[in-house]
C-alpha atoms as a PDB file:
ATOM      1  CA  UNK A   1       8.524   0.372 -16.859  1.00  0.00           C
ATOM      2  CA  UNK A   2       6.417   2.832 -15.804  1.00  0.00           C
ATOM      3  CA  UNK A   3       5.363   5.836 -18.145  1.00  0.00           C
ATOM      4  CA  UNK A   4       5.126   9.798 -17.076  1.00  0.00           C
ATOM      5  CA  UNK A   5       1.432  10.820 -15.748  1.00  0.00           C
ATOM      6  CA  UNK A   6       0.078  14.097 -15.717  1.00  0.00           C
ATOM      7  CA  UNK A   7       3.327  15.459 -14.777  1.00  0.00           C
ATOM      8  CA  UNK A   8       4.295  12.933 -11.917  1.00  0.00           C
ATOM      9  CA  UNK A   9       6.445   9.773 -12.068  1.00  0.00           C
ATOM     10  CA  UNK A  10       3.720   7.685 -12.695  1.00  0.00           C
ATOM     11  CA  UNK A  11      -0.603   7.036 -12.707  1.00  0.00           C
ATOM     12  CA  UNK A  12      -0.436   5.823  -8.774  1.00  0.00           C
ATOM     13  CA  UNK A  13       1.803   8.998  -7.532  1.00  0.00           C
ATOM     14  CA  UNK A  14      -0.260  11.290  -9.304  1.00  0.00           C
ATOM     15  CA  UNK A  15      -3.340   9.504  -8.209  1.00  0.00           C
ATOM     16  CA  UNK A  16      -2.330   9.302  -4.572  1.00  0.00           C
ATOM     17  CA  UNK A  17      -1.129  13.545  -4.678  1.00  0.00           C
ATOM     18  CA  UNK A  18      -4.765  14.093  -6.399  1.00  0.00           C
ATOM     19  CA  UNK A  19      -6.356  12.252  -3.764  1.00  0.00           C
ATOM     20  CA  UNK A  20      -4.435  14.177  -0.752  1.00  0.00           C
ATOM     21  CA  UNK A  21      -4.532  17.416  -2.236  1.00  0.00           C
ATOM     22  CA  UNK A  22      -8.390  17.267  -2.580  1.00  0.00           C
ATOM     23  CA  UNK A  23      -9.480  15.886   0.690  1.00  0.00           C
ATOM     24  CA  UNK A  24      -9.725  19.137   2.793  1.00  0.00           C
ATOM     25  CA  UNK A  25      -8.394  16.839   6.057  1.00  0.00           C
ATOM     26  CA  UNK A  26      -5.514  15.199   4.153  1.00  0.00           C
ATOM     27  CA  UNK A  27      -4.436  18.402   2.541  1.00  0.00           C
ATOM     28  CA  UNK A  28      -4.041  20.505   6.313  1.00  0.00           C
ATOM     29  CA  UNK A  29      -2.761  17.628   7.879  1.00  0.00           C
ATOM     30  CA  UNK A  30      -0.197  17.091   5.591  1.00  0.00           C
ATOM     31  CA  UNK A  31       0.012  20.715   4.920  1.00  0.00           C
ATOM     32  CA  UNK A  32       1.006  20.915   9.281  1.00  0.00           C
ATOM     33  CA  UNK A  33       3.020  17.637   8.830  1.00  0.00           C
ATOM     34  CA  UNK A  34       5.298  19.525   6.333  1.00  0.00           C
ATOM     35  CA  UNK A  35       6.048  22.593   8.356  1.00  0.00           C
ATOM     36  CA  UNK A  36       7.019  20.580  11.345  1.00  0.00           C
ATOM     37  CA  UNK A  37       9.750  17.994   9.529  1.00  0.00           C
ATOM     38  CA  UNK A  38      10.504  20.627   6.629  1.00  0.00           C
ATOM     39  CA  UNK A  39      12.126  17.413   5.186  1.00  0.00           C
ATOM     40  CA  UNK A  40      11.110  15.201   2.270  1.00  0.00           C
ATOM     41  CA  UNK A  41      12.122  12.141   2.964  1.00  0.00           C
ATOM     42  CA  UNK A  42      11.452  12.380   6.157  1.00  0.00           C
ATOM     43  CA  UNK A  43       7.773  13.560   5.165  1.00  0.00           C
ATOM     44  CA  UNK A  44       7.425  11.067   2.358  1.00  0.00           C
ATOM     45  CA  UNK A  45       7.854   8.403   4.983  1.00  0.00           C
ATOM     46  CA  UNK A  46       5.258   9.724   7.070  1.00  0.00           C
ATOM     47  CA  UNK A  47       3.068  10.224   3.912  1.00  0.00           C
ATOM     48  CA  UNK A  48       4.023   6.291   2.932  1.00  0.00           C
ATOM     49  CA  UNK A  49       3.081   4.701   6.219  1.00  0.00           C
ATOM     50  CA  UNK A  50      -0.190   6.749   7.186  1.00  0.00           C
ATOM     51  CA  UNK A  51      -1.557   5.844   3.828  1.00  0.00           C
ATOM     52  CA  UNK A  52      -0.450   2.298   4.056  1.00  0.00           C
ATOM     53  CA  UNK A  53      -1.763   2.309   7.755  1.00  0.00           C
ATOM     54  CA  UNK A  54      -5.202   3.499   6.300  1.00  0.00           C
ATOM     55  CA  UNK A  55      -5.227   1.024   3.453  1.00  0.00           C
ATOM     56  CA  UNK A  56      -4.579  -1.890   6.021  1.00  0.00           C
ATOM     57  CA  UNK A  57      -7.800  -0.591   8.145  1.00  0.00           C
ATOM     58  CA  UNK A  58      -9.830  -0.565   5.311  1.00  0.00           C
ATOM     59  CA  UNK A  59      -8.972  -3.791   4.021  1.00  0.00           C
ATOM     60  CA  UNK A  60      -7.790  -6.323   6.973  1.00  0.00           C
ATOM     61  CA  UNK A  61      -7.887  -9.592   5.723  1.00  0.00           C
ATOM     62  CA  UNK A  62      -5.797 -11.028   2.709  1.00  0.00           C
ATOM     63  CA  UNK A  63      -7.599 -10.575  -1.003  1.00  0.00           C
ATOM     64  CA  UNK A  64      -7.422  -9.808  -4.369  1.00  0.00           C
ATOM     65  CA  UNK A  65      -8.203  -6.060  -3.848  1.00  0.00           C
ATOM     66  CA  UNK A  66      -5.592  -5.815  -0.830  1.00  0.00           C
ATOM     67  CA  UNK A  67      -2.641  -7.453  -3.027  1.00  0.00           C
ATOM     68  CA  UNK A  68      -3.533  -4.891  -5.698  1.00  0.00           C
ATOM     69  CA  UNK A  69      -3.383  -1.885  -3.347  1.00  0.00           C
ATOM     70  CA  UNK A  70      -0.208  -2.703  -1.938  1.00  0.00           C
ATOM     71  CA  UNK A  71       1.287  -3.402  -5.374  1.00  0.00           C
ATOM     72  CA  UNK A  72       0.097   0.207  -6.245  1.00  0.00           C
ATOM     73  CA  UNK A  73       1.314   1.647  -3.362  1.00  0.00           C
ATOM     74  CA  UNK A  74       4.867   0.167  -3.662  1.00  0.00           C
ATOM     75  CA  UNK A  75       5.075   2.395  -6.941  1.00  0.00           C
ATOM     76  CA  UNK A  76       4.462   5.627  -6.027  1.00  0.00           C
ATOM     77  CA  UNK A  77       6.940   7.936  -5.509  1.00  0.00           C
ATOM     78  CA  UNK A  78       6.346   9.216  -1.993  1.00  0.00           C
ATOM     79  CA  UNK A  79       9.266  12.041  -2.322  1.00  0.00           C
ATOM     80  CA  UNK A  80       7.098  13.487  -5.276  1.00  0.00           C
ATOM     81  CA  UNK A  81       3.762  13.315  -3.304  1.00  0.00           C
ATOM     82  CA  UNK A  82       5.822  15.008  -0.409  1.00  0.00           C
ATOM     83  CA  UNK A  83       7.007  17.609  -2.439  1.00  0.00           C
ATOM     84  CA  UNK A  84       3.842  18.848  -3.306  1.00  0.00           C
ATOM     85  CA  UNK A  85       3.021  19.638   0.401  1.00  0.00           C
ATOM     86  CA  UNK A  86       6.708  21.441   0.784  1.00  0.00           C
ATOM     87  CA  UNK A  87       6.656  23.179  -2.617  1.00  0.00           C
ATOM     88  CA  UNK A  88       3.249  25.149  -1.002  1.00  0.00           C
END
């Protein structure tokens, strides 16, 4: 079971929100993203696949480090992350 982080559901949501939130880029496109599909799920998908997408390029081949990413990223709650771009 996963414990309470900082506020967020758990370490990996609030890692990936701290990460998106303090990238300039990530934080205005997201920022744009959420004012055109004013919807969070629909927005937390969108989150969910361009950072999956990203973590794919960066890693391409099977490994240790890739199997830990994506077992990371199945954790985080994406609604939460996306929240933080409507809630602005």
């Amino acid at each position: 079971m996963c414990q309470k982080y900082q506020g967020y559901e758990n370490y990996e949501t609030w890692c990936v929100s701290l990460w998106l939130n303090n990238s300039e880029a990530d934080y205005e496109h997201f920022r744009e993203l959420a004012k055109e599909l004013k919807d969070v799920k629909k927005l937390a998908i969108s989150i969910e696949n361009e950072i999956g997408n990203y973590g794919d390029e960066l890693i391409e081949s099977a490994c240790l480090f890739k199997d830990l990413l994506n077992n990371s990223l199945e954790v985080v709650n994406w609604e939460e992350v996306a929240k933080d771009f409507l809630d602005e």
